[in-house]
Protein backbone atom coordinates (compact mmCIF):
# COMPACT_ATOMS: atom_id res chain seq x y z
CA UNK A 1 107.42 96.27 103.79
CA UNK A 2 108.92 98.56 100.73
CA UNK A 3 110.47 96.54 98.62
CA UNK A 4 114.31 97.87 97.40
CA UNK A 5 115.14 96.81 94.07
CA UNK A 6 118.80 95.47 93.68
CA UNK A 7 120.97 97.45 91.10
CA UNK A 8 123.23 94.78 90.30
CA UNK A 9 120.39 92.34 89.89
CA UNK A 10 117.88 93.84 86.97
CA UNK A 11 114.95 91.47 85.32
CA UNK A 12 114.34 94.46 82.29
CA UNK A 13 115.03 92.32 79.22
CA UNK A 14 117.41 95.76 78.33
CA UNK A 15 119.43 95.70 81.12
CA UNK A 16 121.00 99.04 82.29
CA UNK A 17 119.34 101.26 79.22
CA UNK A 18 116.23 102.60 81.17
CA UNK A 19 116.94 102.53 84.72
CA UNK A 20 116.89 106.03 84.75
CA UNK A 21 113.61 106.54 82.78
CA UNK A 22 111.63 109.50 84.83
CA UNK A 23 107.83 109.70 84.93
CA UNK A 24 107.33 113.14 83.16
CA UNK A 25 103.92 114.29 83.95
CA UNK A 26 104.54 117.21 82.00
CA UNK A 27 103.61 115.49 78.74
CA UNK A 28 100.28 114.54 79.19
CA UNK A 29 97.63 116.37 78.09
CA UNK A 30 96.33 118.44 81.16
CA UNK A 31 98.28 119.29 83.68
CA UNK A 32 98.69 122.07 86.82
CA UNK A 33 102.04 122.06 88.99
CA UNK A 34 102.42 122.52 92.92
CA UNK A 35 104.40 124.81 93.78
CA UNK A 36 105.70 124.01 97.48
CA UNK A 37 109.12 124.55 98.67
CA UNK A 38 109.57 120.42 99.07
CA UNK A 39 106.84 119.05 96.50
CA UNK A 40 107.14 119.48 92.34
CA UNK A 41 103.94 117.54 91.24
CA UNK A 42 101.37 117.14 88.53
CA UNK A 43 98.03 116.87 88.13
CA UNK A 44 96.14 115.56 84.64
CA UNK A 45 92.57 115.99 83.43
CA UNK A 46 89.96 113.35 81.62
CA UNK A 47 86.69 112.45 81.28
CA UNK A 48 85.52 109.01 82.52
CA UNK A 49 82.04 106.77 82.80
CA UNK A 50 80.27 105.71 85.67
CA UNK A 51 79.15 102.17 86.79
CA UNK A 52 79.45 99.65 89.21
CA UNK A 53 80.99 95.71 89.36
CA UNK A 54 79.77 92.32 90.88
CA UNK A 55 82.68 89.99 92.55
CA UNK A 56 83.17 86.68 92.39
CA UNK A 57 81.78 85.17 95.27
CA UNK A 58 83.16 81.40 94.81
CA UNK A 59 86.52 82.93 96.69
CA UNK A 60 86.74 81.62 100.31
CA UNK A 61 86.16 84.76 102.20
CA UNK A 62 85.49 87.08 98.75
CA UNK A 63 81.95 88.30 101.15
CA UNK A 64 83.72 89.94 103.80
CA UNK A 65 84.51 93.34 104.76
CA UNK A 66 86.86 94.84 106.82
CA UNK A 67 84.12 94.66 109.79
CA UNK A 68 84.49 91.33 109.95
CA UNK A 69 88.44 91.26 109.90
CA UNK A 70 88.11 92.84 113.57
CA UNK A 71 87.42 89.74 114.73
CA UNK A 72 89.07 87.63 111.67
CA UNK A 73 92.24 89.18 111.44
CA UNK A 74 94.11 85.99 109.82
CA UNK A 75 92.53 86.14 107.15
CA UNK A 76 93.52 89.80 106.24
CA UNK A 77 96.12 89.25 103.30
CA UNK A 78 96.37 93.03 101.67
CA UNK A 79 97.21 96.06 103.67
CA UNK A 80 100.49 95.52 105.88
CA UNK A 81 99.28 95.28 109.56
CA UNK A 82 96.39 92.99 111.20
CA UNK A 83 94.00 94.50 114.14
CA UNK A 84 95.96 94.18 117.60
CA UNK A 85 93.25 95.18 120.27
CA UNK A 86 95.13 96.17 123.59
CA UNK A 87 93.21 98.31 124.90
CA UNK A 88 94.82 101.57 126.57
CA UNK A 89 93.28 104.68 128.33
CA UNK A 90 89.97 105.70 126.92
CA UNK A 91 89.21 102.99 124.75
CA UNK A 92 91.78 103.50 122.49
CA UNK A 93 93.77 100.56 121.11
CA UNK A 94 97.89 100.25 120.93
CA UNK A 95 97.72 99.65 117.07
CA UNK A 96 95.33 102.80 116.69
CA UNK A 97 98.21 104.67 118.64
CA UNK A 98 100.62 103.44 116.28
CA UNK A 99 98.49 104.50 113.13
CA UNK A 100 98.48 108.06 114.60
CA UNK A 101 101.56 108.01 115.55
CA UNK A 102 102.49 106.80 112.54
CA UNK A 103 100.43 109.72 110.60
CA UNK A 104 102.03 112.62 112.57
CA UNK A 105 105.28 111.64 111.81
CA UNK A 106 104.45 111.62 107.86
CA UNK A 107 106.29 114.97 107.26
CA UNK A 108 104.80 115.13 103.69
CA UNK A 109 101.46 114.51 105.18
CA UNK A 110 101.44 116.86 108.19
CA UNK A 111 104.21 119.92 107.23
CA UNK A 112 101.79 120.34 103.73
CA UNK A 113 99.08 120.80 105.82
CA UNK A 114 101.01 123.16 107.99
CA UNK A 115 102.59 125.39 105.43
CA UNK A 116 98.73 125.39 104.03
CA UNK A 117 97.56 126.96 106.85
CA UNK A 118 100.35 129.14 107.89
CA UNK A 119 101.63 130.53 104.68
CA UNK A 120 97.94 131.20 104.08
CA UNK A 121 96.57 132.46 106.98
CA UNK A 122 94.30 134.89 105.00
CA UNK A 123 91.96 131.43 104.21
CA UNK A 124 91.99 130.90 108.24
CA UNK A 125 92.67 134.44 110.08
CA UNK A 126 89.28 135.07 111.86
CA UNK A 127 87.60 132.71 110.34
CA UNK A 128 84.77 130.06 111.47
CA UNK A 129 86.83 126.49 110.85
CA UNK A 130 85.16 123.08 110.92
CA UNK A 131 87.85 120.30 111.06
CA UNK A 132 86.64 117.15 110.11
CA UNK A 133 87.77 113.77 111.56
CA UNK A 134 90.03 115.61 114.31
CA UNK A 135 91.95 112.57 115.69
CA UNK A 136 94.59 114.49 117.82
CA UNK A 137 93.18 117.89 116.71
CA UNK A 138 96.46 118.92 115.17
CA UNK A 139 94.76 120.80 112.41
CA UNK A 140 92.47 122.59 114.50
CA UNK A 141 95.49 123.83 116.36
CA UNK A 142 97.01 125.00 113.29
CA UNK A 143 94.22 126.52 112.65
CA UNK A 144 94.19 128.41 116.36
CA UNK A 145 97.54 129.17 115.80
CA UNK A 146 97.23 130.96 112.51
CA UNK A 147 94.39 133.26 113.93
CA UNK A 148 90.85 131.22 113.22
CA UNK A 149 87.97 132.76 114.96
CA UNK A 150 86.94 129.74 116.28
CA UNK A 151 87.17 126.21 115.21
CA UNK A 152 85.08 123.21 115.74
CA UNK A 153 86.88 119.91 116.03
CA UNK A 154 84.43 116.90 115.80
CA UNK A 155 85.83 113.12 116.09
CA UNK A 156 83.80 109.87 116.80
CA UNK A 157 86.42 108.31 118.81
CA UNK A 158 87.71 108.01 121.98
CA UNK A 159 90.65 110.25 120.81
CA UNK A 160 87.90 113.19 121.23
CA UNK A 161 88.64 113.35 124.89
CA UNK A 162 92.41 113.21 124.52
CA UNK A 163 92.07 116.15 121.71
CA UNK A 164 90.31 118.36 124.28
CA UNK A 165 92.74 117.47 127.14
CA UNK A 166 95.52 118.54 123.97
CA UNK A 167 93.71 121.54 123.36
CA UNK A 168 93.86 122.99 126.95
CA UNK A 169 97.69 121.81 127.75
CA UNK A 170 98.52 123.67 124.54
CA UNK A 171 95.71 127.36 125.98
CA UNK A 172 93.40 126.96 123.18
CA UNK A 173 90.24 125.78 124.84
CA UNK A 174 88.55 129.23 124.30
CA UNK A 175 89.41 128.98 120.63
CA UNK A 176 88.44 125.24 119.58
CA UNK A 177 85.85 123.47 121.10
CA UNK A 178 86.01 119.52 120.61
CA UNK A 179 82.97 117.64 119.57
CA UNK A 180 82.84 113.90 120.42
CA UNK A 181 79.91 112.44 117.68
CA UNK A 182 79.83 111.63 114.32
CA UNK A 183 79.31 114.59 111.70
CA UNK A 184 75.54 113.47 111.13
CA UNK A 185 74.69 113.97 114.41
CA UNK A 186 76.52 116.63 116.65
CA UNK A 187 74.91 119.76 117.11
CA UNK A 188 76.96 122.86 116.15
CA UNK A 189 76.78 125.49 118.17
CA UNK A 190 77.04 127.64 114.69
CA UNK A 191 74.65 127.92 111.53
CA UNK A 192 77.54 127.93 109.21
CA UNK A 193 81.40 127.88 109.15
CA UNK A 194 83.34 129.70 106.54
CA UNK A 195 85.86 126.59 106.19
CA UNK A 196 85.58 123.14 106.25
CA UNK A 197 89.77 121.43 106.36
CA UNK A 198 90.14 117.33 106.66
CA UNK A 199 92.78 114.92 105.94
CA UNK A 200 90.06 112.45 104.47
CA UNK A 201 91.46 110.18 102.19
CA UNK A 202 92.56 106.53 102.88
CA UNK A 203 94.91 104.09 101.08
CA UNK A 204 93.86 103.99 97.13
CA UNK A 205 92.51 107.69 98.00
CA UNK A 206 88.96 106.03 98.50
CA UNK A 207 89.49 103.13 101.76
CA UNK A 208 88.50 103.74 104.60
CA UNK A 209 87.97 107.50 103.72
CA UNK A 210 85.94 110.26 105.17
CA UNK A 211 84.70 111.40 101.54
CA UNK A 212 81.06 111.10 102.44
CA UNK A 213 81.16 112.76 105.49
CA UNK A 214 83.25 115.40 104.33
CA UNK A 215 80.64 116.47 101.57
CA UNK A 216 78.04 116.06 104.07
CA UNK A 217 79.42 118.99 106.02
CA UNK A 218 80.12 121.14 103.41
CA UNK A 219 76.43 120.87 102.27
CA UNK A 220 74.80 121.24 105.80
CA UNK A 221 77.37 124.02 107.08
CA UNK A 222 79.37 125.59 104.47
CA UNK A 223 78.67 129.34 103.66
CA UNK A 224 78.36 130.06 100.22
CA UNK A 225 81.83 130.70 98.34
CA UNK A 226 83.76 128.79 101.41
CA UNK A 227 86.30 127.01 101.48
CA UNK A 228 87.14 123.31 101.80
CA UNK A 229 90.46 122.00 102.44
CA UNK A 230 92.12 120.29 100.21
CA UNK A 231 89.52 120.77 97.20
CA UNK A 232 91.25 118.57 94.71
CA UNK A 233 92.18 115.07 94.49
CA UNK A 234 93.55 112.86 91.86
CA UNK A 235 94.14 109.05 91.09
CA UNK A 236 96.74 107.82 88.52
CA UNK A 237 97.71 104.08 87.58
CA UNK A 238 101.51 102.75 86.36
CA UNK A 239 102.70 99.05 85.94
CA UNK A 240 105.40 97.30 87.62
CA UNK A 241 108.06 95.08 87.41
CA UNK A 242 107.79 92.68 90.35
CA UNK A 243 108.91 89.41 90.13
CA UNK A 244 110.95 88.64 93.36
CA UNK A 245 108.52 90.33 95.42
CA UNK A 246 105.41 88.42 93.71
CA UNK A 247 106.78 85.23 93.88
CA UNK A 248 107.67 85.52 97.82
CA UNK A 249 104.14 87.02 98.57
CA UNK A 250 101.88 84.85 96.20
CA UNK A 251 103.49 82.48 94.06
CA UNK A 252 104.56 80.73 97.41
CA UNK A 253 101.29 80.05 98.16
CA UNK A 254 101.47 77.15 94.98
CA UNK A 255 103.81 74.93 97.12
CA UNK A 256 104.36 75.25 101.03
CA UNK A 257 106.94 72.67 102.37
CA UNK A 258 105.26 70.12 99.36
CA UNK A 259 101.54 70.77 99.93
CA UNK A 260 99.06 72.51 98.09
CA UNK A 261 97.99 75.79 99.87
CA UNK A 262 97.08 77.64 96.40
CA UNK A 263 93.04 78.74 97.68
CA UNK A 264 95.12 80.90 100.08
CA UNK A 265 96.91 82.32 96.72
CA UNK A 266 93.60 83.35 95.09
CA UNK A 267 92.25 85.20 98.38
CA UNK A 268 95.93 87.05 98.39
CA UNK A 269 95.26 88.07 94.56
CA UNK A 270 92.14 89.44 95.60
CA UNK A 271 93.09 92.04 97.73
CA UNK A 272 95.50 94.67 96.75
CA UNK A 273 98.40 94.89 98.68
CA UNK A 274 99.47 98.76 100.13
CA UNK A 275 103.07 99.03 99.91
CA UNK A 276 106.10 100.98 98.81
CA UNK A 277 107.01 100.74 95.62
CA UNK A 278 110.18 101.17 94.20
CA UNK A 279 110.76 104.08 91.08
CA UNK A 280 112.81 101.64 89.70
CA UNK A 281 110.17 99.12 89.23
CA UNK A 282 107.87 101.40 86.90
CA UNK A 283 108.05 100.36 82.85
CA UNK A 284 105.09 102.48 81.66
CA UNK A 285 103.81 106.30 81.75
CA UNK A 286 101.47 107.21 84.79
CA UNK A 287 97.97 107.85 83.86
CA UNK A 288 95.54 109.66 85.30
CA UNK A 289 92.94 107.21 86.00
CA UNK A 290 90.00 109.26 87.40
CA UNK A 291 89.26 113.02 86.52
CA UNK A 292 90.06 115.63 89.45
CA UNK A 293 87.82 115.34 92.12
CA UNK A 294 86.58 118.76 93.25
CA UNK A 295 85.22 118.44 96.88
CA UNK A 296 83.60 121.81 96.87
CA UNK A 297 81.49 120.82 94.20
CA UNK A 298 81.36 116.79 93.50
CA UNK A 299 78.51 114.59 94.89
CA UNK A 300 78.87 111.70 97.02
CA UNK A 301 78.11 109.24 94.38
CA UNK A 302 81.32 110.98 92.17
CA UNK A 303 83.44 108.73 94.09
CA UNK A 304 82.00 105.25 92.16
CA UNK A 305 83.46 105.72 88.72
CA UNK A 306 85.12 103.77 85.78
CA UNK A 307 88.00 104.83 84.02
CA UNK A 308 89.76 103.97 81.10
CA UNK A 309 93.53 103.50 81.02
CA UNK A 310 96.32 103.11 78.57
CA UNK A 311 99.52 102.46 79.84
CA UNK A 312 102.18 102.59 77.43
CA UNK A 313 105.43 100.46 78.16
CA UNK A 314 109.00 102.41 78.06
CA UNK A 315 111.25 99.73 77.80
CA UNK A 316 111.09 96.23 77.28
CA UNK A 317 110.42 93.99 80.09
CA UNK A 318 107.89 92.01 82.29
CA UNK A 319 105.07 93.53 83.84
CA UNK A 320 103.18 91.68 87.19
CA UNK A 321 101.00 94.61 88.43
CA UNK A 322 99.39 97.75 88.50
CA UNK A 323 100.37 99.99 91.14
CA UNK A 324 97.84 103.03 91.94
CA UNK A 325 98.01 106.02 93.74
CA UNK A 326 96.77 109.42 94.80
CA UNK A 327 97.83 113.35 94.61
CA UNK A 328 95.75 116.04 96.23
CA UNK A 329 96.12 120.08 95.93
CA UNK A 330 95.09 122.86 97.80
CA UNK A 331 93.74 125.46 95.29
CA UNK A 332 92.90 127.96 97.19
CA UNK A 333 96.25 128.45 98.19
CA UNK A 334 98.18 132.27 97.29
CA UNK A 335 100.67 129.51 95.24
CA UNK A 336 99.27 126.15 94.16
CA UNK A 337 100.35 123.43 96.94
CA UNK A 338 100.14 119.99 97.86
CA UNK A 339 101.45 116.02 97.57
CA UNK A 340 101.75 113.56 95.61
CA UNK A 341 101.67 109.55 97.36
CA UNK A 342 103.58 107.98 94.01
CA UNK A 343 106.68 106.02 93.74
CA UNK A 344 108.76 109.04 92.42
CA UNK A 345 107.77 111.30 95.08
CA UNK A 346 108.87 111.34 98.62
CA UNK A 347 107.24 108.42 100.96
CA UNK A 348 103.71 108.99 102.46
CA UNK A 349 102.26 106.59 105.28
CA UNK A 350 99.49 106.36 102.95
CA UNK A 351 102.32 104.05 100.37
CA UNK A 352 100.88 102.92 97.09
CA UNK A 353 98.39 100.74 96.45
CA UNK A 354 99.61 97.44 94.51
CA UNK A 355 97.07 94.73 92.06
CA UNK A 356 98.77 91.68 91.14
CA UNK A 357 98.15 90.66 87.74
CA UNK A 358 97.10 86.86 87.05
CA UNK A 359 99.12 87.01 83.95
CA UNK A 360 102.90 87.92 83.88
CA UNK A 361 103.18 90.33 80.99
CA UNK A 362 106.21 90.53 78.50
CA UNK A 363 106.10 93.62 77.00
CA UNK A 364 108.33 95.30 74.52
CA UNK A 365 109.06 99.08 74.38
CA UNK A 366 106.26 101.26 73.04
CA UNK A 367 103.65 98.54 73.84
CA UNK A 368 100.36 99.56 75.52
CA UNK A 369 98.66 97.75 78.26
CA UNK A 370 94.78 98.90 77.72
CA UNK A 371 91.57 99.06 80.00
CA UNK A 372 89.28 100.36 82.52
CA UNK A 373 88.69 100.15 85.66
CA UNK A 374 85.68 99.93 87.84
CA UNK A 375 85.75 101.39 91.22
CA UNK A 376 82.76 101.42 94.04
CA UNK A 377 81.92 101.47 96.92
CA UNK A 378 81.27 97.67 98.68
CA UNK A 379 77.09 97.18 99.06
CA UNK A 380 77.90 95.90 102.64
CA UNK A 381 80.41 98.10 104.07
CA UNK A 382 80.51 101.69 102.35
CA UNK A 383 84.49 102.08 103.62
CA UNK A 384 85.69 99.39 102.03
CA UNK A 385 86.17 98.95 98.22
CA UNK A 386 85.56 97.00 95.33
CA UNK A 387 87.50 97.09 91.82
CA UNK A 388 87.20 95.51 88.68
CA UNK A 389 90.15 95.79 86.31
CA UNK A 390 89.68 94.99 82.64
CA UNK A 391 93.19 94.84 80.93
CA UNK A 392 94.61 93.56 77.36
CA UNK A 393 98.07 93.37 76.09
CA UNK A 394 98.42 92.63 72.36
CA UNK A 395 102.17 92.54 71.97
CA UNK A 396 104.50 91.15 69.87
CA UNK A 397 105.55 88.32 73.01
CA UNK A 398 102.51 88.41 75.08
CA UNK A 399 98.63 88.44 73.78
CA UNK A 400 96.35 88.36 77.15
CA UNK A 401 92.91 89.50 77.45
CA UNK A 402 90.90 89.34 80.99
CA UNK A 403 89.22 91.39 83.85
CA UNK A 404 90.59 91.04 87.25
CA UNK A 405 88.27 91.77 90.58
CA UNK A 406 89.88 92.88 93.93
CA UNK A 407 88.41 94.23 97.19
CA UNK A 408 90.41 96.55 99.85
CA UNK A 409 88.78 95.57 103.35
């Protein structure tokens, strides 16, 4: 799916000058480094409204959520894979093999939250550990591994059993004890745990994620002063160049072998597309778009928010959308650690998340593309999201003022 720019072939109006502009995080106002023997990220600070956004319901298809693509899976346009349902042992399908497959073998993903544990082993070592969404349990057994008192694994799925049976083939079953339920409603065998770890967060940081749930562990079972892992999350917005890759996945929607197929163009422009991104690409600064999310102390309704962005061009050329994406930090850590999911860092499974503008912007050095957006929940499906986007470009070749609506499902 990534798309690979081509050196020789560059659409910046200044061809050559600023391939090699770097995203310096280190300028903006706010900032706090990890420090991680692969990862050399930053994390801003602002302050940011609250509201929520109504869609557009004319667009064929604009009221579904991702339940429905279960069953409607052809007319799933944004993130890169549709539901396969073969059905293996236990329930479990072949594409939710893949997925975990596919998340083990994320290296940024998986060896952060190693190192976490192991290089910190005074968060874990005898320690009462809750691990949150379990999937395989490979948390929990880092967990074991690094000396936890006991830890309770709890996942909904079918993958509950095959954690346990991974548990004992690997002699921990008299450490971690696998609960098949969903948070709300298993019974813990404890009052209280001293720490609550979770790789939560979903494409944009906020679909398909296990926020909610999260939260309502540490606020049921959480001891006082404990500690949730990771604790800090961040979400930052930069612009792209895209025009090749646009034109292939949208435009060509306008004219299929001579006929008109452009309603299917407008349902593709309203769902972001979750992708890999190119560094190249970028020609503005990287904003922080929502203020640091602290999960020891945030409320579920924290997660609905609307944030103001200016993104400030740093060389001329055109710009077809906004590309978002995620860091989180463990703070707790003896040294400051974590990842970043953008462009410029190393690839995550979790990619970035890509909005195709309506307008093609031609912007000149210097220029600023200004905004907000809206982020929430969606009223019929809490996992699934809704965005509004409210941009204007007041250059000296492009004037453009609108407000774009998208939905991840």
């Amino acid at each position: 799916m990534g798309r690979k720019k081509n050196n020789n072939k560059q659409s910046s109006a200044n061809d050559g000058d600023n391939n090699n502009n770097v995203l310096n995080h280190e300028q903006e106002a706010t900032h706090s480094r990890f420090e991680d023997d692969s990862m050399d990220e930053v994390i801003e600070v602002s302050n940011l409204d609250e509201s929520m956004c109504e869609f557009d319901e004319s667009v064929i298809g604009s009221d579904k959520t991702s339940a429905d693509y279960y069953f409607d899976s052809y007319s799933h346009f944004g993130i890169g894979f549709c539901f396969v349902f073969v059905r293996l042992c236990k329930g479990y399908t072949r594409m939710q093999f893949l997925m975990l497959q596919e998340m083990l073998k994320d290296v940024v993903r998986t060896k952060t939250y190693q190192n976490v544990i192991y290089k910190n082993s005074f968060l874990v070592k005898d320690k009462i550990v809750m691990d949150v969404g379990a999937g395989t349990g490979i948390l929990s057994l880092f967990c074991a591994k690094a000396g936890a008192k006991h830890v309770y694994a709890i996942e909904c799925s079918h993958m509950a059993d095959m954690a346990e049976e991974i548990v004992k083939a690997n002699g921990y079953s008299d450490v971690i004890t696998v609960l098949k339920g969903k948070v709300e409603e298993v019974k813990l065998p404890v009052a209280q745990v001293d720490l609550i770890i979770s790789e939560w967060m979903g494409y944009f940081l906020l679909f398909e994620n296990m926020l909610d749930t999260v939260l309502y562990a540490r606020d049921k079972w959480l001891v006082n002063n404990g500690v949730v892992l990771p604790d800090k999350a961040s979400l930052f917005l930069t612009a792209i160049e895209d025009a090749e890759y646009k034109d292939d996945k949208i435009e060509f929607w306008n004219n299929v072998y001579g006929f008109n197929m452009s309603c299917i163009k407008k349902q593709a422009m309203l769902e972001p597309l979750v992708d890999t991104v190119d560094q190249n690409q970028i020609v503005t600064n990287c904003q922080l778009l929502k203020v640091t999310m602290d999960i020891c102390k945030m409320g579920s309704g924290d997660a609905s928010f609307t944030a103001p962005f200016k993104l400030v061009a740093e060389r001329n050329d055109y710009v077809h959308a906004l590309v978002a994406y995620f860091d989180v930090s463990f703070t707790k850590c003896h040294k400051l650690m974590g990842f970043s999911t953008g462009p410029r860092s190393r690839a995550t499974h979790w990619k970035q998340t890509v909005l195709y503008l309506e307008d093609v912007l031609t912007i000149c050095e210097g220029e600023s593309i200004v905004g907000s957006m809206t982020v929430a929940p969606n009223k019929k499906n809490p996992r699934d999201v809704d965005i509004m986007v409210k941009y204007s470009l007041k250059g000296q070749r492009s004037q453009v003022s609108r407000t774009q609506y998208y939905k991840m499902r």
